[in-house]
Protein backbone atom coordinates (compact mmCIF):
# COMPACT_ATOMS: atom_id res chain seq x y z
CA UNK A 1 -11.89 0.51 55.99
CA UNK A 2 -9.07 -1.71 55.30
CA UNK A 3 -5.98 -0.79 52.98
CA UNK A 4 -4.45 -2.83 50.62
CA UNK A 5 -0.22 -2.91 50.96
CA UNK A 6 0.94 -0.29 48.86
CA UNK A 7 3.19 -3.19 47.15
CA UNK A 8 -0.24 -5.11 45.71
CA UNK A 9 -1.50 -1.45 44.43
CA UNK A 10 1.78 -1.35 42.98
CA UNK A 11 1.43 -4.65 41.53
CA UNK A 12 -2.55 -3.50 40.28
CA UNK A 13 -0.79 -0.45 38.65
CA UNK A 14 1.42 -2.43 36.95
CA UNK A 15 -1.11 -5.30 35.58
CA UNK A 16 -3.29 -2.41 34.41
CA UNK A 17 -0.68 -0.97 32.48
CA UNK A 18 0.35 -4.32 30.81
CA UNK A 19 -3.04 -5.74 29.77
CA UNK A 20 -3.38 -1.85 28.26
CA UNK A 21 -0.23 -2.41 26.33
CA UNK A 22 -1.51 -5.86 25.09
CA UNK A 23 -5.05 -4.74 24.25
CA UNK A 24 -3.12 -1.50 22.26
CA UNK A 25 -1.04 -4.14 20.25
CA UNK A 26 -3.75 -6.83 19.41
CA UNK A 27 -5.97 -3.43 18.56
CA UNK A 28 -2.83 -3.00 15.99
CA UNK A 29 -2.90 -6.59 14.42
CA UNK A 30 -6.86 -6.75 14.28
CA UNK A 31 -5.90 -3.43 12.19
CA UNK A 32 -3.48 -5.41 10.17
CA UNK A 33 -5.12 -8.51 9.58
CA UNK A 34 -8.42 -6.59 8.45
CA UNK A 35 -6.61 -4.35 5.90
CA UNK A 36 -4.96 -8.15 5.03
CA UNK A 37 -7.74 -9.61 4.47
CA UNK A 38 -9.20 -6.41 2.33
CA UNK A 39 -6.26 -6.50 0.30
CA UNK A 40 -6.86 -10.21 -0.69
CA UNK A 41 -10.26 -9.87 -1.63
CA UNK A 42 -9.45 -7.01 -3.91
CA UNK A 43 -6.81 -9.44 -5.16
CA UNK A 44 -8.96 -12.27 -5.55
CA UNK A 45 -11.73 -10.28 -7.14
CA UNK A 46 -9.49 -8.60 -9.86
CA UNK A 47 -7.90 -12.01 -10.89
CA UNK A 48 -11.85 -13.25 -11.00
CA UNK A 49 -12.19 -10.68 -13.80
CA UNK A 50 -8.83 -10.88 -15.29
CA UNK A 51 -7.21 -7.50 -14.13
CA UNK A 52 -3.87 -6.99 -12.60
CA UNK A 53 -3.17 -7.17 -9.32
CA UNK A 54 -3.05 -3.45 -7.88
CA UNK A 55 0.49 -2.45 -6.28
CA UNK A 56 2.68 -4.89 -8.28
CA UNK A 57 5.30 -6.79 -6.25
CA UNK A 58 5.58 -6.26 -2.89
């Protein structure tokens, strides 16, 4: 059975860890940009009927 140097499962640690940290944070702007994207369509569909705009200025 051969062994991999502990510096490349080092290095495997690591790369695991990042592309967890990066999948965390795009999870967060998927979150973001969805609840965008809700919040203009309720926008859009209350000027379509003539209401105001929920929240006022931002």
């Amino acid at each position: 059975m051969s062994e991999f140097p502990k510096s490349a499962v080092e290095q495997t640690v690591e790369i695991e860890s990042l592309v967890s940290e990066a999948l965390e944070v795009l999870d967060q702007i998927r979150y973001s940009l969805k609840t965008l994207e809700d919040r203009l369509k309720a926008a859009q569909a209350q000027s379509r009927s003539g209401a105001a705009p929920a929240g006022g200025a931002d």
